[in-house]
C-alpha atoms as a PDB file:
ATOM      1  CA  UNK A   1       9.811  43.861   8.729  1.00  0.00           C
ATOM      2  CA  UNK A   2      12.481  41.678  10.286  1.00  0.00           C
ATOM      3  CA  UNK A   3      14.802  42.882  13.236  1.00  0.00           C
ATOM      4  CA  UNK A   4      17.118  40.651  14.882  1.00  0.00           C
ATOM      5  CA  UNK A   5      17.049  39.170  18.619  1.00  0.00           C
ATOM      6  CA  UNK A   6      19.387  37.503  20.514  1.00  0.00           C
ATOM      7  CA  UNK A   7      18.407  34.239  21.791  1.00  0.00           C
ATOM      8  CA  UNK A   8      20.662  32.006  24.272  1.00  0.00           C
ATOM      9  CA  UNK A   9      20.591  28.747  23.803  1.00  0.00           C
ATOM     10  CA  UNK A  10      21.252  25.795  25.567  1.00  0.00           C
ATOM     11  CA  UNK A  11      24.681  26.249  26.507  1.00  0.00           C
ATOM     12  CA  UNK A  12      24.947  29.673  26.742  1.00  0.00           C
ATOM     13  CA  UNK A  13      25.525  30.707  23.156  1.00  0.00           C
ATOM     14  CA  UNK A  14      23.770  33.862  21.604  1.00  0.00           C
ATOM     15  CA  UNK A  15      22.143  33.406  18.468  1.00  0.00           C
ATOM     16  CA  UNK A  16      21.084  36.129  16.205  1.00  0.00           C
ATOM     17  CA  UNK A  17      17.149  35.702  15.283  1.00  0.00           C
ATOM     18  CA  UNK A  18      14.991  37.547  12.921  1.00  0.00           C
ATOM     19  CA  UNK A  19      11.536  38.823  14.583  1.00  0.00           C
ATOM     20  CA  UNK A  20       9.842  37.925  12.191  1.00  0.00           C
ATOM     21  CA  UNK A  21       5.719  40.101  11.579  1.00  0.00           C
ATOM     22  CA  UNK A  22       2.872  40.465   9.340  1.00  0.00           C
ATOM     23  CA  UNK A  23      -0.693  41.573   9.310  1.00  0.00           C
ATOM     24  CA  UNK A  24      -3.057  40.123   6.808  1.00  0.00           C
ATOM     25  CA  UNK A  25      -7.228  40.915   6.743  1.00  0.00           C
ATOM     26  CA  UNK A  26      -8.991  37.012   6.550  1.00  0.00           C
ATOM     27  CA  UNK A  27     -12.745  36.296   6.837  1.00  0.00           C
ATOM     28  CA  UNK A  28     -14.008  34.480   9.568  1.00  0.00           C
ATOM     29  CA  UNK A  29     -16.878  32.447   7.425  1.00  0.00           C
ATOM     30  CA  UNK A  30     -17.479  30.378  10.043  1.00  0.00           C
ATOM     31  CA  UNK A  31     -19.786  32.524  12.820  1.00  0.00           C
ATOM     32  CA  UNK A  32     -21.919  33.939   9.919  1.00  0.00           C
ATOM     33  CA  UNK A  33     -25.359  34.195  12.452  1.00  0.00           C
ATOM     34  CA  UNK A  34     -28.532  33.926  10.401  1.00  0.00           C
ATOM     35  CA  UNK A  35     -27.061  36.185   7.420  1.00  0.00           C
ATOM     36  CA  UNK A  36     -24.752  35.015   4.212  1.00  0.00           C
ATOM     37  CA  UNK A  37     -21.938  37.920   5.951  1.00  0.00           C
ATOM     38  CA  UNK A  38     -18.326  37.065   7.157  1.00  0.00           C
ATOM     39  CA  UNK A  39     -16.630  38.922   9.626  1.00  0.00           C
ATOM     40  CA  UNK A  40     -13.245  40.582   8.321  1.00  0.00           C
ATOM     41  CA  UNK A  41     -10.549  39.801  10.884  1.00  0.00           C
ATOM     42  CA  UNK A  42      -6.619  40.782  11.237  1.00  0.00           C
ATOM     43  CA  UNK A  43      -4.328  38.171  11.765  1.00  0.00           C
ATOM     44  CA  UNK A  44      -1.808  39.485  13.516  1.00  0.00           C
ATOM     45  CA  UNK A  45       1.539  36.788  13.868  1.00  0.00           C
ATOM     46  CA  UNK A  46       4.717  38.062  15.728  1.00  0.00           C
ATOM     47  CA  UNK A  47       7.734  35.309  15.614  1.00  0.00           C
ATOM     48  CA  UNK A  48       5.032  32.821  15.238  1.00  0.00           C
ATOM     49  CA  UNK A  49       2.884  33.611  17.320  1.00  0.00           C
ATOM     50  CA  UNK A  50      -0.798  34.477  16.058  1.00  0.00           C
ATOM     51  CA  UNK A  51      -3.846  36.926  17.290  1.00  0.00           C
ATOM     52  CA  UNK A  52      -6.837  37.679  15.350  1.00  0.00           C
ATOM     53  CA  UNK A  53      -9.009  41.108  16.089  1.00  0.00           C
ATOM     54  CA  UNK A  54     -12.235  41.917  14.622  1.00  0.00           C
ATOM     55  CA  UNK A  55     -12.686  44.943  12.058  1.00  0.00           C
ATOM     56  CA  UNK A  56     -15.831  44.818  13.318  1.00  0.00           C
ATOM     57  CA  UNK A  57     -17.534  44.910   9.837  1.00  0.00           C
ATOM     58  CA  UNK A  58     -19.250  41.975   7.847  1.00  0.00           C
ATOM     59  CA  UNK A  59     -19.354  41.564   4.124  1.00  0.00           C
ATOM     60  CA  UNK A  60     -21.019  39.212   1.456  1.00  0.00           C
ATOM     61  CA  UNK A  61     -17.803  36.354   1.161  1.00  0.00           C
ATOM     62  CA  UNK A  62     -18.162  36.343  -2.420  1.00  0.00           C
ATOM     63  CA  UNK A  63     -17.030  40.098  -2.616  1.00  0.00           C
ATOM     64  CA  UNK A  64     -13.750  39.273  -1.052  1.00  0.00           C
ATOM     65  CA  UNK A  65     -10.490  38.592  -3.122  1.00  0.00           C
ATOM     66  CA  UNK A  66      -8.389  36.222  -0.879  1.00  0.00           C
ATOM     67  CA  UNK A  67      -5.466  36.543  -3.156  1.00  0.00           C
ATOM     68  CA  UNK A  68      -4.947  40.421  -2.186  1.00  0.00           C
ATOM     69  CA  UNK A  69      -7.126  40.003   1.197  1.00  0.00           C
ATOM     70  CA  UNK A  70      -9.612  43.056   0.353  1.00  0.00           C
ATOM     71  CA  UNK A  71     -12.805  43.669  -0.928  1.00  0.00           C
ATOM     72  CA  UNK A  72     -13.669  44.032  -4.493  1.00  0.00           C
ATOM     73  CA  UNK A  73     -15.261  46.597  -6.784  1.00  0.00           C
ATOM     74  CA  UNK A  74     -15.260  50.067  -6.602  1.00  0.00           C
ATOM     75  CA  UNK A  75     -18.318  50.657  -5.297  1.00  0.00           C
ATOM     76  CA  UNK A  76     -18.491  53.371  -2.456  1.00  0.00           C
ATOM     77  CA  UNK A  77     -18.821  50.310   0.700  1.00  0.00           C
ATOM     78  CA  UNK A  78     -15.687  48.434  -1.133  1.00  0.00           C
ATOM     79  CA  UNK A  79     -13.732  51.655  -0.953  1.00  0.00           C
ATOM     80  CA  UNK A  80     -14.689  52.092   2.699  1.00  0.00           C
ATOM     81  CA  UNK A  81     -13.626  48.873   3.993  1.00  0.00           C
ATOM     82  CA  UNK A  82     -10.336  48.739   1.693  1.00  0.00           C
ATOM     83  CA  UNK A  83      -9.633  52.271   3.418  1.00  0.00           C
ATOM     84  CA  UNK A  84     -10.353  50.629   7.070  1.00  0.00           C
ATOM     85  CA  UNK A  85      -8.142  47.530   6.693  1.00  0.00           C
ATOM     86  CA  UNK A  86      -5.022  49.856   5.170  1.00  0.00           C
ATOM     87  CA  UNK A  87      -5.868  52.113   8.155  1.00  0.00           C
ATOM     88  CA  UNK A  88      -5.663  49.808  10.651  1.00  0.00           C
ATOM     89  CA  UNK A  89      -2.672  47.898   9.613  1.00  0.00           C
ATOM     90  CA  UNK A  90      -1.035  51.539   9.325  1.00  0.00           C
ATOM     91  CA  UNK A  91      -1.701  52.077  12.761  1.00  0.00           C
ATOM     92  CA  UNK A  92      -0.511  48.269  14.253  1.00  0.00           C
ATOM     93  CA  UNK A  93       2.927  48.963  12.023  1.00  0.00           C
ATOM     94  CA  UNK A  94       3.706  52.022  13.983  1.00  0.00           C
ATOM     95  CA  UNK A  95       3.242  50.009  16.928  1.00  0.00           C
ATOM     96  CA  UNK A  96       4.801  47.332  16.242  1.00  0.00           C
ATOM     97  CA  UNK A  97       7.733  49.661  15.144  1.00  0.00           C
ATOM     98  CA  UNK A  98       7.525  51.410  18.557  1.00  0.00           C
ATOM     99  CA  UNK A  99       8.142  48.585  20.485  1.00  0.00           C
ATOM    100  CA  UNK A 100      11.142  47.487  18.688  1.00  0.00           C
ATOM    101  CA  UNK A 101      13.238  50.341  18.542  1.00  0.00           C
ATOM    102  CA  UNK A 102      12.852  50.447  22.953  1.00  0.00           C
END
């Protein structure tokens, strides 16, 4: 989604900018403590600007499709965590969407 801002610059023009947003799930492979699992994460970047939050759920790294940024198979756990991440970023788009339109 893109909505425009006004930004002044330095001498006192105002500059239409696009907000620019997106959510995308990522593993954090890093912090895998004593087990071969990788927390899923949502990167959250706003005009830039990034935060990650925790799905609080870990998964086997080779199970995870990085060019779609979900889980693979069709097993019952793949469908559950799929179902989480589209949940989630359902819920952070109506937010997002709320605090634009004040």
């Amino acid at each position: 989604m893109k909505y425009p801002y006004f930004k002044i610059s330095g001498e006192s023009k105002l500059e239409t900018m696009p907000n620019t947003y997106s959510v995308i799930a990522t593993l954090r492979k890093k912090e895998r403590k004593n087990s071969n699992h990788a927390l899923i994460m949502l990167r959250i970047t706003v005009n830039g600007q990034r935060a990650e939050i925790s799905v609080k759920r870990r998964i086997d790294p080779e199970r995870w499709d990085s060019t779609v940024n979900r889980m693979r198979g069709t097993r019952e756990d793949a469908k559950e965590v799929n179902s989480l991440i589209d949940l989630l970023k359902l819920k952070l788009n109506k937010i997002y969407s709320n605090l634009i339109e004040k």
